[in-house]
N, C-alpha and C. Protein backbone atom coordinates (compact mmCIF):
# COMPACT_ATOMS: atom_id res chain seq x y z
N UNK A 1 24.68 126.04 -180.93
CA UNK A 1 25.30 125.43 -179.76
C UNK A 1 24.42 125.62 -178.53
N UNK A 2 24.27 124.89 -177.96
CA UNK A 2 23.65 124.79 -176.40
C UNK A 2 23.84 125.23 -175.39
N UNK A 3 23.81 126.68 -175.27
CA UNK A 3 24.33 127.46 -174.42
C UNK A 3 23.96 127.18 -172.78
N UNK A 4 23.52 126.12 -172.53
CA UNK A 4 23.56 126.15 -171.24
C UNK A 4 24.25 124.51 -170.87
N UNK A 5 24.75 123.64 -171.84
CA UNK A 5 26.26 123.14 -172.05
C UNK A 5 27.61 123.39 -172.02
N UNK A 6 27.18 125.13 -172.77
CA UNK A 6 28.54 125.94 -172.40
C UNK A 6 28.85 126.55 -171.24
N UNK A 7 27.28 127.00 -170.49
CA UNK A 7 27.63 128.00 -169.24
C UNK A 7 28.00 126.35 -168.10
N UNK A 8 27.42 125.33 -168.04
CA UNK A 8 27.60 124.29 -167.26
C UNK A 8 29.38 124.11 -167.33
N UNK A 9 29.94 124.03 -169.14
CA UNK A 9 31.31 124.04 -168.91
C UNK A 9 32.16 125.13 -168.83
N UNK A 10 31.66 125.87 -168.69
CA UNK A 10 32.44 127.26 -168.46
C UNK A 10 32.54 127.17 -166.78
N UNK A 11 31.79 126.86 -165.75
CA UNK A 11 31.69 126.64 -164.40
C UNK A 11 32.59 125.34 -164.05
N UNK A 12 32.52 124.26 -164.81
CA UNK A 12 33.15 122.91 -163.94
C UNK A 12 34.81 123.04 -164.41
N UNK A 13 35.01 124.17 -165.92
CA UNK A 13 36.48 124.33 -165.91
C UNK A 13 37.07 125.55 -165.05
N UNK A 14 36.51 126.03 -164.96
CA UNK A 14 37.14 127.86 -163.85
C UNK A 14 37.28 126.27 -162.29
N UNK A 15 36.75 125.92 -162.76
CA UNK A 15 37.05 124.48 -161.00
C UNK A 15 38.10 124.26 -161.09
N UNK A 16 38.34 123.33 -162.62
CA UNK A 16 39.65 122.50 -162.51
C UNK A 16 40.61 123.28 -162.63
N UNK A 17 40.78 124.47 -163.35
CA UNK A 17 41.55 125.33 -163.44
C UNK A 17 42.57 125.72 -162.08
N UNK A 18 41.10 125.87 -161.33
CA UNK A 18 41.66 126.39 -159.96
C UNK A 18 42.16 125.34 -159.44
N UNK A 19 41.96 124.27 -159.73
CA UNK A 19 42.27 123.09 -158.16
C UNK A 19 43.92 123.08 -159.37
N UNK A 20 44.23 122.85 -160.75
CA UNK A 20 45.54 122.90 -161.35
C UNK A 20 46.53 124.36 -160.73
N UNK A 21 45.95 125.20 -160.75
CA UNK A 21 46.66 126.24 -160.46
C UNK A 21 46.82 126.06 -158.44
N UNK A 22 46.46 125.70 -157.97
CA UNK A 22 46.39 124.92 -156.62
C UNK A 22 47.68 123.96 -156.35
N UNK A 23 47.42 123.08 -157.27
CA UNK A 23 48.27 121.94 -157.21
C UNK A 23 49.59 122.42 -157.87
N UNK A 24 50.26 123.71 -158.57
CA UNK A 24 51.34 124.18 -158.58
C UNK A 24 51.69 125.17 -157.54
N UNK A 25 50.80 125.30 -157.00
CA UNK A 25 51.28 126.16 -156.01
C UNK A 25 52.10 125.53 -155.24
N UNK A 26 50.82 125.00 -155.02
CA UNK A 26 51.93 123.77 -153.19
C UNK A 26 53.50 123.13 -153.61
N UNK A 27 53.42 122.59 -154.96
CA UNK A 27 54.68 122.36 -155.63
C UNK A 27 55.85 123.19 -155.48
N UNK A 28 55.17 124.26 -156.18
CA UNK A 28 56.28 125.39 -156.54
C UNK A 28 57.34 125.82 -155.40
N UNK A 29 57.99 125.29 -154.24
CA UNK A 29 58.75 125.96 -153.71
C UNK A 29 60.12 124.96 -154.30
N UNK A 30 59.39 123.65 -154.65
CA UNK A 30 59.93 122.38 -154.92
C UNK A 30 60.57 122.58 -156.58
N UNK A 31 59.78 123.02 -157.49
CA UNK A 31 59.65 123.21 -158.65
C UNK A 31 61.23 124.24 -159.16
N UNK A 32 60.85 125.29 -157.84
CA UNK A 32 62.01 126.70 -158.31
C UNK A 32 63.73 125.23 -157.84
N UNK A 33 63.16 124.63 -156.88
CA UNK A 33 64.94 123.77 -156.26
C UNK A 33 65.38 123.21 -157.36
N UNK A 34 64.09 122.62 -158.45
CA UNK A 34 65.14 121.81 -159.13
C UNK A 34 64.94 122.23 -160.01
N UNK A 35 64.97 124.05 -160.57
CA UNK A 35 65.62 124.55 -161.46
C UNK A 35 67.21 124.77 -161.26
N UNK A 36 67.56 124.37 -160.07
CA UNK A 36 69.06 124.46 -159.94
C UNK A 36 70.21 123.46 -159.24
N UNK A 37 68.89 122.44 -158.96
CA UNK A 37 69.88 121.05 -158.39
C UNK A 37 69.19 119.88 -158.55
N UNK A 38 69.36 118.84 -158.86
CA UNK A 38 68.69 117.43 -158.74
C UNK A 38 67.37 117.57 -157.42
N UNK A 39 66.48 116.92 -157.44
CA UNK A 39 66.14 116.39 -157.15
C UNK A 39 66.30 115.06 -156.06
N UNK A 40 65.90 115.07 -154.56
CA UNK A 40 66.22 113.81 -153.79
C UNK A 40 65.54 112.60 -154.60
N UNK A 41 65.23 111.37 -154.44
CA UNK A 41 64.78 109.95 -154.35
C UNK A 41 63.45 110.49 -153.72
N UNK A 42 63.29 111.11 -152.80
CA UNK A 42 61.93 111.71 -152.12
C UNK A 42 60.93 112.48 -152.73
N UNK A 43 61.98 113.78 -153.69
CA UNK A 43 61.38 114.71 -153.93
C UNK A 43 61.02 114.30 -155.72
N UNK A 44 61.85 113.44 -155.99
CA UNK A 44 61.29 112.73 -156.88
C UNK A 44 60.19 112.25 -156.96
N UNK A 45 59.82 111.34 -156.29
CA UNK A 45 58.59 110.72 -156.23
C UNK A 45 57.31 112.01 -156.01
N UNK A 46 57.71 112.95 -155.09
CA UNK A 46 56.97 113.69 -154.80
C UNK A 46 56.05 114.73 -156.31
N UNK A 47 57.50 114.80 -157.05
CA UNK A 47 57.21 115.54 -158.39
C UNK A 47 56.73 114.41 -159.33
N UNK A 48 56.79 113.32 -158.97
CA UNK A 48 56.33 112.15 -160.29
C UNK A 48 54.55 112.17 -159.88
N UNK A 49 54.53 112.53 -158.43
CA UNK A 49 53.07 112.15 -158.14
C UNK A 49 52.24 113.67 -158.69
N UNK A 50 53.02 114.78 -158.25
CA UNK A 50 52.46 116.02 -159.11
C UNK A 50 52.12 115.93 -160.71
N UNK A 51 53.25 115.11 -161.20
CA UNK A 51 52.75 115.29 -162.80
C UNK A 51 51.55 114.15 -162.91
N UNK A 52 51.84 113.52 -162.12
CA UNK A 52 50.43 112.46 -162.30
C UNK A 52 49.22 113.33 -162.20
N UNK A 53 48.95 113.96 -161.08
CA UNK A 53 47.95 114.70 -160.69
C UNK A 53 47.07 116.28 -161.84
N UNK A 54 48.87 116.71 -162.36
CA UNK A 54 48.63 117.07 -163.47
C UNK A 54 47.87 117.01 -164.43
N UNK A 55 48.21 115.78 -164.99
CA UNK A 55 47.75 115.24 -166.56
C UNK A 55 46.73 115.17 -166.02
N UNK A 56 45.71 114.40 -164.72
CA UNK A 56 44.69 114.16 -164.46
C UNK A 56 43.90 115.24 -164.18
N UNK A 57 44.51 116.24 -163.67
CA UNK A 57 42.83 117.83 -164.02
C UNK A 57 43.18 117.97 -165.59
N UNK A 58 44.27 117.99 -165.88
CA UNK A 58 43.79 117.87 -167.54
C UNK A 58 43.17 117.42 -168.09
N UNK A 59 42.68 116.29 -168.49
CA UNK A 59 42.05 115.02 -168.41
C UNK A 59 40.78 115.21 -167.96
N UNK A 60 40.71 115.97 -166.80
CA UNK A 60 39.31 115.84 -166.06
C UNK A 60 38.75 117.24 -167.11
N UNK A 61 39.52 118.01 -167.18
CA UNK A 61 38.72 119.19 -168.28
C UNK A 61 38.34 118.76 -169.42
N UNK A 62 39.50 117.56 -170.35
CA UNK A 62 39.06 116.97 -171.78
C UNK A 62 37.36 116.19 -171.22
N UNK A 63 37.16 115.68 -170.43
CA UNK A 63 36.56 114.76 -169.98
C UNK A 63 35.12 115.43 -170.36
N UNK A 64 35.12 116.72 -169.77
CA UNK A 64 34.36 117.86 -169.51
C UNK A 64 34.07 118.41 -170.85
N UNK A 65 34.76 118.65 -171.84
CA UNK A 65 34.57 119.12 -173.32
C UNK A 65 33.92 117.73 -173.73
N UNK A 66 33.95 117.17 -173.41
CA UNK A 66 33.30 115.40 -174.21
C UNK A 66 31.96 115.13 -173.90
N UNK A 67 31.87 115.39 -172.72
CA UNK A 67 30.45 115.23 -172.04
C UNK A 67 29.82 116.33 -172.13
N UNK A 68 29.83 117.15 -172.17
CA UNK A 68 28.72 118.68 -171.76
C UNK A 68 28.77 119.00 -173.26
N UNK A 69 30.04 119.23 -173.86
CA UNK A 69 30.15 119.49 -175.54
C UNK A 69 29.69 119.05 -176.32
N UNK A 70 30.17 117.96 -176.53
CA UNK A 70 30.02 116.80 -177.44
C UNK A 70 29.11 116.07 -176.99
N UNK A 71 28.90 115.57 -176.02
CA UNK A 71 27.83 114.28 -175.69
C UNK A 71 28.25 113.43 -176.27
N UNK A 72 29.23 112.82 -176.01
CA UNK A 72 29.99 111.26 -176.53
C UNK A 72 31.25 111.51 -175.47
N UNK A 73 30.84 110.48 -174.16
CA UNK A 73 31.73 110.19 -173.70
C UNK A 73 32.55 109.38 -174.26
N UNK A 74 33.72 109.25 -173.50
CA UNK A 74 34.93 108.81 -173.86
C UNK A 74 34.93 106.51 -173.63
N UNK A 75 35.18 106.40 -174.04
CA UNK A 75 35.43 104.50 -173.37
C UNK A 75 36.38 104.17 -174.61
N UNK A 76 36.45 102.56 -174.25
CA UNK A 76 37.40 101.68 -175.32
C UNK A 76 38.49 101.81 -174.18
N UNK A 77 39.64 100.87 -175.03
CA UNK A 77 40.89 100.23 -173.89
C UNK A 77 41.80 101.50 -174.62
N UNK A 78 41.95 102.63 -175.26
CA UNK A 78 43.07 103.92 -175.66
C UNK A 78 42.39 105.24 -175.24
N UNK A 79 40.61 105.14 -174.70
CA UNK A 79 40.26 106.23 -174.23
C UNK A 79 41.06 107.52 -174.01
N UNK A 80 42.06 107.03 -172.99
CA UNK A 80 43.28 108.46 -172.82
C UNK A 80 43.73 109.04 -174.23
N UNK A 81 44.24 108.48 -174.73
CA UNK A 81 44.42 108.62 -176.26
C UNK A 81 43.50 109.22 -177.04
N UNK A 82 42.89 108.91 -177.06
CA UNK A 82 41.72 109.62 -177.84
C UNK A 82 41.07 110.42 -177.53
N UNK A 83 40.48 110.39 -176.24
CA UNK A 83 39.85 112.05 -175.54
C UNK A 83 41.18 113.06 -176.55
N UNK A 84 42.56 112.54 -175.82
CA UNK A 84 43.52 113.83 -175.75
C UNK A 84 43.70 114.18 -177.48
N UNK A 85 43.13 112.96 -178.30
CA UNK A 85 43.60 113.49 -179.97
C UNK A 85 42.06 114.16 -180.16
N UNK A 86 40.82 113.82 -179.85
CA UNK A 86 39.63 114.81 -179.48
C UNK A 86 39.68 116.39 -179.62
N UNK A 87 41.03 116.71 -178.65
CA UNK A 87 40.87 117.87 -178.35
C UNK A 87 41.20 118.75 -178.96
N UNK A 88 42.09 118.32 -180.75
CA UNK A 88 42.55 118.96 -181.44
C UNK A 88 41.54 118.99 -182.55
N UNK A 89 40.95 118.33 -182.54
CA UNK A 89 39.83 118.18 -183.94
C UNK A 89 38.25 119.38 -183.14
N UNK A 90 38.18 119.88 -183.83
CA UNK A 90 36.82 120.62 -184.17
C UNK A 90 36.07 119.98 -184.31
N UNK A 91 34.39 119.68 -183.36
CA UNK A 91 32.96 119.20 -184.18
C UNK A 91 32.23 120.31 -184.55
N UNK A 92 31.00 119.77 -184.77
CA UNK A 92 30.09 120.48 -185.21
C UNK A 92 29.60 121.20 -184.11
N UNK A 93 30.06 120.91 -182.86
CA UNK A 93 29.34 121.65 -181.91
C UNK A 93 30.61 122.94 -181.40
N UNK A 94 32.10 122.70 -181.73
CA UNK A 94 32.67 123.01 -180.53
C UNK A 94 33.98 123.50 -181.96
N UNK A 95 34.90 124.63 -181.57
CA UNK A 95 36.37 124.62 -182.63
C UNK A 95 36.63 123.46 -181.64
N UNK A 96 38.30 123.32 -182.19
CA UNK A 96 39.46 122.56 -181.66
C UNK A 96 39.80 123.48 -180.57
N UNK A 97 40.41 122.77 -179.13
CA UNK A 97 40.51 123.30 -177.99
C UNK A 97 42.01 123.33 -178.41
N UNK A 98 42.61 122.33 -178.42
CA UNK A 98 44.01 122.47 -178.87
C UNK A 98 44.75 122.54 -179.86
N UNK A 99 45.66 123.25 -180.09
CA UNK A 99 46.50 123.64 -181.48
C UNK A 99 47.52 122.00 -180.98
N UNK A 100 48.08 121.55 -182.49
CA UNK A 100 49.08 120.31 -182.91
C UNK A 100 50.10 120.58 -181.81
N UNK A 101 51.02 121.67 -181.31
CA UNK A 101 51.64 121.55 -180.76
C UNK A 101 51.57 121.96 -179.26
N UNK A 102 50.32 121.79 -178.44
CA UNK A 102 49.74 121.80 -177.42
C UNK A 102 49.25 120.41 -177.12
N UNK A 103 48.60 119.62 -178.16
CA UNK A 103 48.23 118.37 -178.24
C UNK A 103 49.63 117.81 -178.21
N UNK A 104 50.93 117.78 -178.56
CA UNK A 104 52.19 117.22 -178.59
C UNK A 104 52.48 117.10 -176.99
N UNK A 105 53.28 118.52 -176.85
CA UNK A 105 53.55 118.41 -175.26
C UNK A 105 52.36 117.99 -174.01
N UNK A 106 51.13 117.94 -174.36
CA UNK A 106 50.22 117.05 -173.31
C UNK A 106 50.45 115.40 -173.47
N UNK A 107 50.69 115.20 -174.78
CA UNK A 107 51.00 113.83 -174.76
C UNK A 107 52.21 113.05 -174.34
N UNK A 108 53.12 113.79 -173.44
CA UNK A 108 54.20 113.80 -173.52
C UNK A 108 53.85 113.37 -171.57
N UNK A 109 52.76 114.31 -171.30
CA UNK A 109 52.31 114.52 -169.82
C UNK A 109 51.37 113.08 -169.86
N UNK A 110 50.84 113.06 -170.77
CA UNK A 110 50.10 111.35 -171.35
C UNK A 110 50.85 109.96 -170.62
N UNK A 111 51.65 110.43 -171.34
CA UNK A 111 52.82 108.93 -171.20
C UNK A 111 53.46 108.61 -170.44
N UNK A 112 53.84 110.15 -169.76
CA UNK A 112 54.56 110.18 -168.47
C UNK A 112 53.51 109.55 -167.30
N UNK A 113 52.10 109.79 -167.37
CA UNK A 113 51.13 109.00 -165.98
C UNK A 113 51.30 107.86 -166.65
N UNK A 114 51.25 107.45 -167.56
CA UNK A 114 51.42 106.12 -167.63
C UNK A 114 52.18 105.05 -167.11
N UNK A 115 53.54 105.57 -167.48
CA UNK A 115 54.87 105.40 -166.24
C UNK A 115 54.45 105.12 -165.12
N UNK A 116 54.15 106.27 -164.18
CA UNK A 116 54.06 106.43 -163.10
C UNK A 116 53.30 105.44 -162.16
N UNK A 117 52.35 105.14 -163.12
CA UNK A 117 51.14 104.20 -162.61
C UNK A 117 51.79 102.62 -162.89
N UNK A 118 52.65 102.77 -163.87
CA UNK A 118 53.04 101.34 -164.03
C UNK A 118 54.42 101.19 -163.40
N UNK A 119 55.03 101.99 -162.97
CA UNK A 119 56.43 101.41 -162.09
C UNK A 119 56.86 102.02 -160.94
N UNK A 120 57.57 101.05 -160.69
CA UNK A 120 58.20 101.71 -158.98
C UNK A 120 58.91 102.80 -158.96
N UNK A 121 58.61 103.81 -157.65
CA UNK A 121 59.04 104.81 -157.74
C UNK A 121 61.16 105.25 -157.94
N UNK A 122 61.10 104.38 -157.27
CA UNK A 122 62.65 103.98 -157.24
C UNK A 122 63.55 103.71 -158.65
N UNK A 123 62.36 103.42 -159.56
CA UNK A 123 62.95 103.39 -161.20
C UNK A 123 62.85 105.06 -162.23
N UNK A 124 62.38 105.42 -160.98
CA UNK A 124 61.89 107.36 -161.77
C UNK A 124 62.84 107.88 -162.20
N UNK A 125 63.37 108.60 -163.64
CA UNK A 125 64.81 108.99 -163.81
C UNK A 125 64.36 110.56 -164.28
N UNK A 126 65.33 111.31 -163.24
CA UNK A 126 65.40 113.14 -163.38
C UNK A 126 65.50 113.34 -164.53
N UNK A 127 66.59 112.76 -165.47
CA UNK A 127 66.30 113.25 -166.98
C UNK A 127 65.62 113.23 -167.50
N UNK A 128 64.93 112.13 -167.63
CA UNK A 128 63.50 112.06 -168.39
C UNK A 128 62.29 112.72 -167.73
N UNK A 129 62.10 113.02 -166.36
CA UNK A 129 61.27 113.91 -165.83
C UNK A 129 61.44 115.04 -165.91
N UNK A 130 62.42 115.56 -166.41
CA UNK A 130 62.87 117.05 -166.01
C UNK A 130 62.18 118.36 -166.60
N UNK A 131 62.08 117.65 -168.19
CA UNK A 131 62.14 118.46 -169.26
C UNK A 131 60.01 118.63 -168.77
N UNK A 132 59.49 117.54 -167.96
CA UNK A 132 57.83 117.63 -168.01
C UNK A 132 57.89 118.25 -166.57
N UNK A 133 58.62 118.35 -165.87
CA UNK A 133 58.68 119.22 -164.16
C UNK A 133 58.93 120.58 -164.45
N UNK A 134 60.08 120.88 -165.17
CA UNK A 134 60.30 122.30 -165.16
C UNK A 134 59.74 122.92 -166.33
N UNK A 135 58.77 122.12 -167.09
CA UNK A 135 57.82 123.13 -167.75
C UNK A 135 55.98 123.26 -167.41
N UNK A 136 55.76 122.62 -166.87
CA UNK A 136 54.40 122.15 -165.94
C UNK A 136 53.98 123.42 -165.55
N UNK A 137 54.51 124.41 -165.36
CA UNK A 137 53.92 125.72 -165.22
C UNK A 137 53.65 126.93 -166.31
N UNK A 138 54.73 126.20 -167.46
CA UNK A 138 54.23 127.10 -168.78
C UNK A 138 53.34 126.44 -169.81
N UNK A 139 53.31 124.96 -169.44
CA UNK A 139 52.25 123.83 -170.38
C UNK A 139 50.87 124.71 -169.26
N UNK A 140 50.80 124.77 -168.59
CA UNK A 140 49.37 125.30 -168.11
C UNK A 140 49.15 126.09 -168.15
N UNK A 141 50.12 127.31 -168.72
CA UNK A 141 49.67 128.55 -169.27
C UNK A 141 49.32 128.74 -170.38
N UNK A 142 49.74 127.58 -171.13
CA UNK A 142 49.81 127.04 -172.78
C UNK A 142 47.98 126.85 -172.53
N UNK A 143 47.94 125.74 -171.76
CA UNK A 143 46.31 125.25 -171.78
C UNK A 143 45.35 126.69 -171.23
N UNK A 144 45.50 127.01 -170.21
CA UNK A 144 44.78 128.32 -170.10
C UNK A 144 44.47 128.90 -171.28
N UNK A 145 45.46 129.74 -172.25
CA UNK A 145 45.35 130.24 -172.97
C UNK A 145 44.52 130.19 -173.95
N UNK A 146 44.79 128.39 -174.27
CA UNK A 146 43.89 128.00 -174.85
C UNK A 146 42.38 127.58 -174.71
N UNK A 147 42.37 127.47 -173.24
CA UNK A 147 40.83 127.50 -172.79
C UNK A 147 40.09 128.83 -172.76
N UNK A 148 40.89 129.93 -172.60
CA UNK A 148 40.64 131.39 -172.96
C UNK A 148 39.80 131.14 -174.46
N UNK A 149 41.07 131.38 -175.06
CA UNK A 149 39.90 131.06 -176.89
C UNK A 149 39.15 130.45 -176.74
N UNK A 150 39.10 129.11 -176.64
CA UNK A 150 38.01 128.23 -176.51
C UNK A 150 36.84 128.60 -175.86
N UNK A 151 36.89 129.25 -175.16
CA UNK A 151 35.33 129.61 -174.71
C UNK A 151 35.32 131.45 -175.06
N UNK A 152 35.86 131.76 -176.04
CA UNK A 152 35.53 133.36 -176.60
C UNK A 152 34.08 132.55 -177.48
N UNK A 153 34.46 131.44 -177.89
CA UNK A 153 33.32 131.08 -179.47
C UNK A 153 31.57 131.34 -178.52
C-alpha cells in the first residue's frame, strides 16, 4: 500500500471528521428539543438541511477513500450509490471501511439528501425524519469507529 496515500488520507479525514463533529455541534441544542417535542415547520427545515450536510461530509470522506485509495474516482448517473456500496467491499489496496449494517443506515442518510434536494421544504414529514435526526449523532460514532479500524491497517 502507498503509504503516503494513506498519510494524505489520514489528514483530509481528521478534516472532515472535524468539520462533521462541528456541524453537530451547532445542531445539538436543536437535536436534544426534539428528543422530546416535535419539531417547528422552521426547525424542520433547519434539521432537513443538517442531514443534508451530513450525508455530504460523509460522502466527502467516501470520496476521499476512492481517490487517494483506490485511484478510481467515482462518475456514472448512481455514483452516490456506488461510492456508498464501495465502501463495504475490500480492494486490493484497502479492507472494507464499512460493515453491511453501517452501509444500511448510511443509505438510509443516502435517500434522505435525495429528498431534500428534490422537494419543498414544506412537504418534510417528522416521522420519517425522525428516526435519521435523533440518531445522526450515534451513526457518526458508528462511522468514526469505523474510520478508527480502517486506518489501524
Amino acid at each position: 500500500m502507498n503509504s503516503s496515500a494513506w498519510d494524505k488520507f489520514r489528514k483530509q479525514q481528521a478534516t472532515e471528521r472535524e468539520q462533521l463533529r462541528r456541524l453537530l455541534a451547532v445542531i445539538q441544542p436543536l437535536l436534544a428539543q426534539c428528543r422530546t417535542q416535535a419539531p417547528s415547520d422552521v426547525e424542520l427545515s433547519a434539521l432537513a438541511a443538517m442531514l443534508h450536510s451530513f450525508y455530504t461530509g460523509v460522502e466527502n470522506l467516501f470520496k476521499r477513500v476512492s481517490v487517494e485509495l483506490d485511484n478510481s474516482p467515482v462518475a456514472g448517473d448512481a455514483w452516490h450509490r456506488d461510492l456508498l456500496l464501495r465502501m463495504k467491499a475490500p480492494t486490493a489496496t484497502r479492507p472494507a471501511l464499512l460493515s453491511g449494517a453501517l452501509h444500511d443506515t448510511l443509505l438510509e442518510y443516502l435517500r434522505f439528501r435525495h429528498v431534500f434536494r428534490n422537494a419543498y421544504s414544506f412537504d418534510l414529514d417528522w416521522q420519517k425524519m425522525s428516526p435519521l435526526v435523533l440518531n445522526v449523532e450515534a451513526t457518526l460514532k458508528q462511522l468514526e469507529q469505523a474510520l478508527d479500524k480502517f486506518l489501524e491497517t
